[in-house]
C-alpha atoms as a PDB file:
ATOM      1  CA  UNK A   1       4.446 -24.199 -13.402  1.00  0.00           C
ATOM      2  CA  UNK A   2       0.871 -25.049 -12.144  1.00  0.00           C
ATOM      3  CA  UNK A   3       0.884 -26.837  -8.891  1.00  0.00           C
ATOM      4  CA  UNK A   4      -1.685 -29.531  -7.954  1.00  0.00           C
ATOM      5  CA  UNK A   5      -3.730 -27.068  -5.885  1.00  0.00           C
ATOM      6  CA  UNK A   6      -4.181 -24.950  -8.845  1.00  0.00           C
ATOM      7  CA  UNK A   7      -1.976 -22.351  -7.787  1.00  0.00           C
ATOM      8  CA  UNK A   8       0.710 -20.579  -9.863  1.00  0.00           C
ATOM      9  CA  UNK A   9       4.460 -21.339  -8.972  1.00  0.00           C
ATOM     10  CA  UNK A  10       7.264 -19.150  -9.768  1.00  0.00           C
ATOM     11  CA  UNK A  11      10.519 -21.059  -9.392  1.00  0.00           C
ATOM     12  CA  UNK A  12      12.773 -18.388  -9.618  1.00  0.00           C
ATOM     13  CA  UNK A  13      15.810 -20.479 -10.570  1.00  0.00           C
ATOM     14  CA  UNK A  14      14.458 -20.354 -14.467  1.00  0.00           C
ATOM     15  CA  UNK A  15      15.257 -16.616 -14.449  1.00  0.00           C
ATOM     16  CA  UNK A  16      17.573 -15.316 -16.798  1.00  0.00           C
ATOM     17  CA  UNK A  17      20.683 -15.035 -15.184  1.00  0.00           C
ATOM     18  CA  UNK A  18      20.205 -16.936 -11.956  1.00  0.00           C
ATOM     19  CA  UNK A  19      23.073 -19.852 -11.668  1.00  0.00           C
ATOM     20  CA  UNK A  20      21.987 -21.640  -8.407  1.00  0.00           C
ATOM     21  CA  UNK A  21      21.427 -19.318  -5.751  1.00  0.00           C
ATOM     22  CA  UNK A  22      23.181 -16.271  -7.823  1.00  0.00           C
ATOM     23  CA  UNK A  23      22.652 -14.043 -10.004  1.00  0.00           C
ATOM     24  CA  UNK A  24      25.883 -12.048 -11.337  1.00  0.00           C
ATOM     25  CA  UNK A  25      25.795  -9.222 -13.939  1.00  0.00           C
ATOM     26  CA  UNK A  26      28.239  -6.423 -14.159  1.00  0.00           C
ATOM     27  CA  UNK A  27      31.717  -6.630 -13.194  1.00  0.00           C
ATOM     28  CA  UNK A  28      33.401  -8.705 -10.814  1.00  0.00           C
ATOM     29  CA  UNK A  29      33.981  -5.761  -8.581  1.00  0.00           C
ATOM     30  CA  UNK A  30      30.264  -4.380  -8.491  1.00  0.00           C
ATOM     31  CA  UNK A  31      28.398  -4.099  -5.766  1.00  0.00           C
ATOM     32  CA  UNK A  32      27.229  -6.983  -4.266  1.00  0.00           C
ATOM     33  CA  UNK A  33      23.368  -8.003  -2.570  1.00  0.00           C
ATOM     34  CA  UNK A  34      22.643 -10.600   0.040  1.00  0.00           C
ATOM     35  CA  UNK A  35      18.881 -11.419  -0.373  1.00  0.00           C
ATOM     36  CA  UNK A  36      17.504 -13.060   2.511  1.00  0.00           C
ATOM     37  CA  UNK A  37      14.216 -15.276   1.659  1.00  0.00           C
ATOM     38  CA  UNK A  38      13.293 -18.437   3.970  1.00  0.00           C
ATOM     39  CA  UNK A  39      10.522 -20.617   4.022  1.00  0.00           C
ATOM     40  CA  UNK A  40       6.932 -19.098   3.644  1.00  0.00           C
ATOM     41  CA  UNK A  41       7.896 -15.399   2.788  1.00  0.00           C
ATOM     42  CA  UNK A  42       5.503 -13.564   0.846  1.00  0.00           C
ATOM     43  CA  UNK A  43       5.816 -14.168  -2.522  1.00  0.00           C
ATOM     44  CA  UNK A  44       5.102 -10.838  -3.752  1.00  0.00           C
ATOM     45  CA  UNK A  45       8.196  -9.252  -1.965  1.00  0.00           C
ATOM     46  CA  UNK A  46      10.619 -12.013  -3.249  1.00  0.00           C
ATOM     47  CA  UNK A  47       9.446 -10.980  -6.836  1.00  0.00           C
ATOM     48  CA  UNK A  48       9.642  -7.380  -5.878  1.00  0.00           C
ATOM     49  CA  UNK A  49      13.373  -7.675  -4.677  1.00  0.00           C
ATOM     50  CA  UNK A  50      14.682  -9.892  -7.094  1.00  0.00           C
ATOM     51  CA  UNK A  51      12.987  -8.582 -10.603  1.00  0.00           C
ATOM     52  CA  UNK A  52      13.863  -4.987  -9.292  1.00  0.00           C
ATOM     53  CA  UNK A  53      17.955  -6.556  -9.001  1.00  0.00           C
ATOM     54  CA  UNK A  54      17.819  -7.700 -11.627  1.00  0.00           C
ATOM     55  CA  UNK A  55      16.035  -4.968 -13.613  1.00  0.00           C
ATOM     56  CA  UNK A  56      19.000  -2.987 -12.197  1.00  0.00           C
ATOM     57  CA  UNK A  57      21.529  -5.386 -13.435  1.00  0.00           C
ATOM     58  CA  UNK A  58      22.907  -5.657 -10.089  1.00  0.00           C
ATOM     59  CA  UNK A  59      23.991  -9.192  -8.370  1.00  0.00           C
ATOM     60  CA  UNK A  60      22.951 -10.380  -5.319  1.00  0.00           C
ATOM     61  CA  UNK A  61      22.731 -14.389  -3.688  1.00  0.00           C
ATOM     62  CA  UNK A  62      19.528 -15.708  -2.060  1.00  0.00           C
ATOM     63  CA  UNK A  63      20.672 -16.892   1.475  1.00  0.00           C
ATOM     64  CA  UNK A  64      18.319 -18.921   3.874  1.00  0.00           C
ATOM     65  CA  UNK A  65      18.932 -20.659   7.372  1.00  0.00           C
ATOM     66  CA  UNK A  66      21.784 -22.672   8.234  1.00  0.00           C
ATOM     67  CA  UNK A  67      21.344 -25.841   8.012  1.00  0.00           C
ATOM     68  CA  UNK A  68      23.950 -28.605   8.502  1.00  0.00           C
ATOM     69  CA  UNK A  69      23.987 -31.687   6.093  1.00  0.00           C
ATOM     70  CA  UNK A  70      22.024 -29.046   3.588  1.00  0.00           C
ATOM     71  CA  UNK A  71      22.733 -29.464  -0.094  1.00  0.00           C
ATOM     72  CA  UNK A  72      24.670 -26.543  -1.291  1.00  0.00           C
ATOM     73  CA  UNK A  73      21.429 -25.283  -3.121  1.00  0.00           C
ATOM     74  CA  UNK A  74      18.474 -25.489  -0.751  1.00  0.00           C
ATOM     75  CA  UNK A  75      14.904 -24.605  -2.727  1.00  0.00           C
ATOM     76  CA  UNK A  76      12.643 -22.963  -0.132  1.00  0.00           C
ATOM     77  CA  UNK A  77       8.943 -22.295  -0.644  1.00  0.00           C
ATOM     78  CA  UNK A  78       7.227 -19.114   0.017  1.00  0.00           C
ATOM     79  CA  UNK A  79       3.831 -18.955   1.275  1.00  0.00           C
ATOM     80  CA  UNK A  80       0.712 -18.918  -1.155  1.00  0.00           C
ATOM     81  CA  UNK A  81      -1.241 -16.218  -1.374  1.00  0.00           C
ATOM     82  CA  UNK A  82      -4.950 -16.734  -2.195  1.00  0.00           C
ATOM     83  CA  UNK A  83      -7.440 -13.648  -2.626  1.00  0.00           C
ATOM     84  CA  UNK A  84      -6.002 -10.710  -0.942  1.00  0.00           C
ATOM     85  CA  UNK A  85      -7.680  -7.585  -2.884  1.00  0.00           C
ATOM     86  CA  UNK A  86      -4.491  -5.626  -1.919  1.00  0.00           C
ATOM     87  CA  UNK A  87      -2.209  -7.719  -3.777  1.00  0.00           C
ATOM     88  CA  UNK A  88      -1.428  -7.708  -7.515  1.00  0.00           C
ATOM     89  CA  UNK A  89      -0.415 -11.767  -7.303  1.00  0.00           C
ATOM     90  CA  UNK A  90      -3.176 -13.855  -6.831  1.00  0.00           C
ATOM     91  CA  UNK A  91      -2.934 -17.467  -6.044  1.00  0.00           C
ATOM     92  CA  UNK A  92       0.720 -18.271  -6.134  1.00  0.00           C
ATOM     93  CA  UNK A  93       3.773 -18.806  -4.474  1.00  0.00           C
ATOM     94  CA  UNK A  94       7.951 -18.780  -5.136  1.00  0.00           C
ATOM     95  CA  UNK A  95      10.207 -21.828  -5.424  1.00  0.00           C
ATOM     96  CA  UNK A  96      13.430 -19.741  -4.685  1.00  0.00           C
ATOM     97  CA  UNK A  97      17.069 -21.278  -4.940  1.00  0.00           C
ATOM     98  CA  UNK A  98      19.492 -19.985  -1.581  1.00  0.00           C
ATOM     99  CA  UNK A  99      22.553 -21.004  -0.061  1.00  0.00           C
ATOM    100  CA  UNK A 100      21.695 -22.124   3.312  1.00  0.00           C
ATOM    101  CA  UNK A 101      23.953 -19.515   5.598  1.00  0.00           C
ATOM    102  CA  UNK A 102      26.535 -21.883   6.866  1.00  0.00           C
ATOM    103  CA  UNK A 103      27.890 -22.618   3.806  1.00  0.00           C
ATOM    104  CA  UNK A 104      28.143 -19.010   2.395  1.00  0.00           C
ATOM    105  CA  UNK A 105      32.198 -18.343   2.781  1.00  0.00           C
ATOM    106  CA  UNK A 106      33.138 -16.276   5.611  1.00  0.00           C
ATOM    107  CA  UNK A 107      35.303 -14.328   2.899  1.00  0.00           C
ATOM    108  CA  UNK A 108      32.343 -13.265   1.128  1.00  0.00           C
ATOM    109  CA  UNK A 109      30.594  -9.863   2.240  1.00  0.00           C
ATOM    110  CA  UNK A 110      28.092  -8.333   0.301  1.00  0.00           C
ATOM    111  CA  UNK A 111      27.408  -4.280   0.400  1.00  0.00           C
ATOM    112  CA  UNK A 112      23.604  -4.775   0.762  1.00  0.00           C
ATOM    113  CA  UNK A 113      21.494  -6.847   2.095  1.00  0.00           C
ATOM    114  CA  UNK A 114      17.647  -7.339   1.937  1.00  0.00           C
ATOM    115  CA  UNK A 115      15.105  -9.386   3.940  1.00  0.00           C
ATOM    116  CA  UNK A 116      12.011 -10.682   2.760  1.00  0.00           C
ATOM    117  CA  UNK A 117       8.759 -10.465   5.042  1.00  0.00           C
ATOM    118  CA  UNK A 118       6.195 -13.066   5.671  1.00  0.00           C
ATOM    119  CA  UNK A 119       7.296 -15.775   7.911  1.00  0.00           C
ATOM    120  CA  UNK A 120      10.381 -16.116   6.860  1.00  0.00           C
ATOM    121  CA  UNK A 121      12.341 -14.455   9.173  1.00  0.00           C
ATOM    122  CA  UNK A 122      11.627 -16.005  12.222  1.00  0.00           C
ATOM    123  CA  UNK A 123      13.374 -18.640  10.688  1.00  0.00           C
ATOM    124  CA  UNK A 124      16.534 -16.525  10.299  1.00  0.00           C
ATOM    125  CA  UNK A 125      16.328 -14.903  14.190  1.00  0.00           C
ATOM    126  CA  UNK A 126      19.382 -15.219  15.788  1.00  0.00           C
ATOM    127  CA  UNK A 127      21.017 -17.540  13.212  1.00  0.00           C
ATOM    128  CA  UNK A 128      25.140 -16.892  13.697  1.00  0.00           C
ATOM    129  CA  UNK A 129      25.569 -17.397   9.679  1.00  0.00           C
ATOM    130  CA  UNK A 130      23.089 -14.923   8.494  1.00  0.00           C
ATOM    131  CA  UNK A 131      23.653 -12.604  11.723  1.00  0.00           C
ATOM    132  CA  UNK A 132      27.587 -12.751  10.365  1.00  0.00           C
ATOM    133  CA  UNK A 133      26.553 -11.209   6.597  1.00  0.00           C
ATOM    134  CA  UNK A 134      24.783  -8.751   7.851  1.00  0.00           C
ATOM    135  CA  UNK A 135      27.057  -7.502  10.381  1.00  0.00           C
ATOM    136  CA  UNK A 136      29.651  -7.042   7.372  1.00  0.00           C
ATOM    137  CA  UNK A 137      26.984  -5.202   5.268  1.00  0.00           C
ATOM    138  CA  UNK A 138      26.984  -1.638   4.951  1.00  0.00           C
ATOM    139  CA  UNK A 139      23.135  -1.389   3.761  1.00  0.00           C
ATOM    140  CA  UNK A 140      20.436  -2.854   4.715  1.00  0.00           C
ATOM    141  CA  UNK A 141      16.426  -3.266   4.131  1.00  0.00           C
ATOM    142  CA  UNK A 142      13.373  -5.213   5.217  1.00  0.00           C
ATOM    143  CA  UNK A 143      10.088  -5.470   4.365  1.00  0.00           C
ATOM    144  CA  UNK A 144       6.838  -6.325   6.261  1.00  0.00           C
ATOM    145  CA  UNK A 145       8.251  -9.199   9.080  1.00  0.00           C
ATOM    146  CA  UNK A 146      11.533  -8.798   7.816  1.00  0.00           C
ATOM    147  CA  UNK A 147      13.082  -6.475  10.637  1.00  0.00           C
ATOM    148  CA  UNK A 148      12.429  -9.537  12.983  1.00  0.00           C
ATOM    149  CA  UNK A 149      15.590 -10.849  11.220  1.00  0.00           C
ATOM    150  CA  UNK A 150      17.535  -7.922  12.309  1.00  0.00           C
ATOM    151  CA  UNK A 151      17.503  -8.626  15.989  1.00  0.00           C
ATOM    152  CA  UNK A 152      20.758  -9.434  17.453  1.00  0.00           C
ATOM    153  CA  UNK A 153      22.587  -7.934  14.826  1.00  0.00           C
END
């Protein structure tokens, strides 16, 4: 998709597999990811995470914020990335699909759980919904910013 500002957008939601803010492969009883991407992460760790998932045929759900009223599918926006000699993606930015935390069931628990850096996470700080999943995770990972997620869990 090419955006008005001439930037590239990957809306991750066109991926094979993805059904909303899932992606399931494997059997019902596999193993089980929470990936946690908010508005303006980098772009180039969403891709990492999820094509490396889903390389590994392994299923995982793309959780943002809570948000009350939200739509049960909330598209977030990561941040655009323009120039940076360091980085292999040049000049684009991820339209993700997540389930805003509050609306993730409190029956679900998920084995893993990454976060995505950029800005992101300061959205997520001290939100009871995510701070919930990832009490009840065994594993967890963050990249970049993403630790700043982690406090008060």
């Amino acid at each position: 998709v090419k955006t008005e500002e001439g930037v590239l957008a990957l809306d991750v939601g066109d991926l094979p597999g993805m059904v909303g803010s899932t992606c399931l492969f494997g059997e019902p009883l596999a193993p089980r990811s929470a990936v946690f991407v908010d508005d303006v992460a980098d772009p180039i760790e969403i891709f990492t995470m999820i094509s490396h998932l889903m390389q590994e045929r392994l299923s995982f759900q793309v959780i943002s914020h809570s948000m009350e009223g939200a739509p049960e599918t909330r598209k977030v926006v990561s941040e655009t990335v323009f120039g940076n000699p360091m980085y292999g993606l040049k000049e684009v930015t991820c339209i993700v699909p997540t389930t805003p935390a509050n609306l993730v069931s409190a029956d679900v628990a998920f084995d893993s759980f990454f976060v995505a850096g950029g800005q992101c996470p300061y959205h997520m700080m001290n939100d009871p919904g995510i701070l919930s999943i990832m009490d009840k995770a065994d594993i967890a990972a963050a990249v970049c910013h993403g630790p700043e997620a982690l406090l008060g869990s």
